[in-house]
Structures are given as C-alpha cells and as structure tokens.
C-alpha atoms as a PDB file:
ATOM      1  CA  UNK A   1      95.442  28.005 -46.280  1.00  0.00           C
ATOM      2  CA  UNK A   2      93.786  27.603 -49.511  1.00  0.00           C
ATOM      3  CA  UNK A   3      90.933  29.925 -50.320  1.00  0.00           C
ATOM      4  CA  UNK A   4      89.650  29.636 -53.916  1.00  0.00           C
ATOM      5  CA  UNK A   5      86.570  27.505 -54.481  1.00  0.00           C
ATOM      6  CA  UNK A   6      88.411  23.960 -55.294  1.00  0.00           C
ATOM      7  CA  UNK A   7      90.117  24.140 -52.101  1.00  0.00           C
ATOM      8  CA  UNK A   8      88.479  20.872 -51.426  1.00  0.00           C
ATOM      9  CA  UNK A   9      89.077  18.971 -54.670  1.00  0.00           C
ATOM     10  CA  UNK A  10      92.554  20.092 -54.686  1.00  0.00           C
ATOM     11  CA  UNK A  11      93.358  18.863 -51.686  1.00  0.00           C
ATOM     12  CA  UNK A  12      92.600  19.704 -47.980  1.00  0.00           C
ATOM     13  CA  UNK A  13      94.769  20.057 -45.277  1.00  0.00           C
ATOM     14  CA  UNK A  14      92.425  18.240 -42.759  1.00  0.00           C
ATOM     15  CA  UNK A  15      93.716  15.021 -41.202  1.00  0.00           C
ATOM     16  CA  UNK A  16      92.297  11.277 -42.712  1.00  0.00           C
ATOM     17  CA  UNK A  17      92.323  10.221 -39.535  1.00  0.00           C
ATOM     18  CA  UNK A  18      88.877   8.277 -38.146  1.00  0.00           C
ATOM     19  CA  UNK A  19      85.989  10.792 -37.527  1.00  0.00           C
ATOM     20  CA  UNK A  20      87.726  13.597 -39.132  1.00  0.00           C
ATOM     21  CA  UNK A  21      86.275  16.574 -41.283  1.00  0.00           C
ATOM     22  CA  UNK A  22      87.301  14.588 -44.636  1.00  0.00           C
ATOM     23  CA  UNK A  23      85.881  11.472 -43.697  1.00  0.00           C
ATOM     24  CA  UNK A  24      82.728  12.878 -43.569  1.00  0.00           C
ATOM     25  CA  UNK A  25      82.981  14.827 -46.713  1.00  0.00           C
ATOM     26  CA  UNK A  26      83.604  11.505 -48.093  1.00  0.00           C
ATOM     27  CA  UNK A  27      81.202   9.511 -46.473  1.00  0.00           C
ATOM     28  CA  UNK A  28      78.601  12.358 -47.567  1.00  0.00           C
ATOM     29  CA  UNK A  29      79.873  12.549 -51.132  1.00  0.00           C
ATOM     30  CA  UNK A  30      79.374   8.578 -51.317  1.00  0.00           C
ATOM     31  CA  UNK A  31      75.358   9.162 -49.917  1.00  0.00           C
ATOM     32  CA  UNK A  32      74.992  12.064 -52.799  1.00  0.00           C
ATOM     33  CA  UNK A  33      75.757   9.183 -55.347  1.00  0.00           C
ATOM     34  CA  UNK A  34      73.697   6.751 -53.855  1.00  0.00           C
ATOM     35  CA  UNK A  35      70.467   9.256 -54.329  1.00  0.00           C
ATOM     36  CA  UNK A  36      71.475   9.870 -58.065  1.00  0.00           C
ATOM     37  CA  UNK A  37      72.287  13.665 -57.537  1.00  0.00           C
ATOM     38  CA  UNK A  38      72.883  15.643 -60.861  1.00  0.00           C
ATOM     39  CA  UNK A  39      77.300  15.743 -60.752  1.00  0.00           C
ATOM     40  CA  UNK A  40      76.781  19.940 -60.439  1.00  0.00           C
ATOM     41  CA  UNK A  41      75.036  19.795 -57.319  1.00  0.00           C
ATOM     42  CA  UNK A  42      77.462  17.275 -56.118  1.00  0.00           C
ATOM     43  CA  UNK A  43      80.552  19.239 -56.799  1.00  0.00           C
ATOM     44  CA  UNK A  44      78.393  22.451 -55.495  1.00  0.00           C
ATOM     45  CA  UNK A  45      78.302  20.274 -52.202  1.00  0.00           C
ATOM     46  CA  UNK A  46      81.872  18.958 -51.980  1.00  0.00           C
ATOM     47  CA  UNK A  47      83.069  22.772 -52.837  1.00  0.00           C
ATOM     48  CA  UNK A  48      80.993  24.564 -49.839  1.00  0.00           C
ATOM     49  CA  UNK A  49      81.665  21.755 -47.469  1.00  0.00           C
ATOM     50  CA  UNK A  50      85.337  22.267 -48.650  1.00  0.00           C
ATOM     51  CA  UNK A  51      85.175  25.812 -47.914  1.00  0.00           C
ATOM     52  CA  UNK A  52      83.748  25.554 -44.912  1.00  0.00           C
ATOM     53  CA  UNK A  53      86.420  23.002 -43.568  1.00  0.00           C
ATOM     54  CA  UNK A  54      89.068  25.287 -44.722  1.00  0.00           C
ATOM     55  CA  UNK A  55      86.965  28.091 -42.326  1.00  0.00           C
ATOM     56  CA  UNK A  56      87.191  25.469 -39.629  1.00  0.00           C
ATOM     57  CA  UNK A  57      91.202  24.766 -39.892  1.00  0.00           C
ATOM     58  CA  UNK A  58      91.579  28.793 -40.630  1.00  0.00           C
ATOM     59  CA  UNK A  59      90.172  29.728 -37.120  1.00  0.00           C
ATOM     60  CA  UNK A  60      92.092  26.289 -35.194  1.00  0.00           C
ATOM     61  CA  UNK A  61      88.322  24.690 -34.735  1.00  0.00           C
ATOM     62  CA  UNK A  62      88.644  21.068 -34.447  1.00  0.00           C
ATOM     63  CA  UNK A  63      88.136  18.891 -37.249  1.00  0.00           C
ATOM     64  CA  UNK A  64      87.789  15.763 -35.106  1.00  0.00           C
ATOM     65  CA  UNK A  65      84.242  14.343 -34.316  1.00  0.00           C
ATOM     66  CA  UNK A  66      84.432  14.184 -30.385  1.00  0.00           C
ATOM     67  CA  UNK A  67      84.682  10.119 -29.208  1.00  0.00           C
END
C-alpha cells in the first residue's frame, strides 16, 4: 500500500465501481470547484481523504457505500 502523501493523486487502489471510496473523492473534489476553493486547500483535501482511504484498504474496511 502506498503511504506518502500523494497516495491519492498517484493513484489509489480503491475500486471505481458505483458508491465506492473514489467516487466520492471525486464527486467531493467536483463540489470543492464548484465553491471556488483556493487549488491548495483542494489538493490539502484530495491528499487527507487519500490518506485516509489508503487507512481504510490498509485495515480491509470496506470501501463500498452499503446499498
């Protein structure tokens, strides 16, 4: 698993799939934009949530929102 700080930007290992980890990150990313957040504080964002999925996959938590 990845453990530096760009772990997210340089790729995560969690799944595309519908209602997964990443798809939020995205989704959140896309609602930072929309409020005209400075590009730091965006990439502060994307690199904690990033972290903090890699935490998730790390200790076999699920990355899928429950249907």
């Amino acid at each position: 698993m990845p453990t530096n700080r760009a772990s997210y930007q340089a790729g995560s290992t969690l799944a595309k799939a519908p209602g997964s980890f990443r798809v939020f990150l995205d989704s959140f990313r896309r609602s930072l934009l929309a409020e005209i957040k400075s590009p730091r504080t965006i990439k502060t964002c994307m690199e904690a949530l990033g972290l903090f999925g890699d935490f998730l996959a790390a200790q076999g938590m699920p990355a899928q929102h429950p249907a």
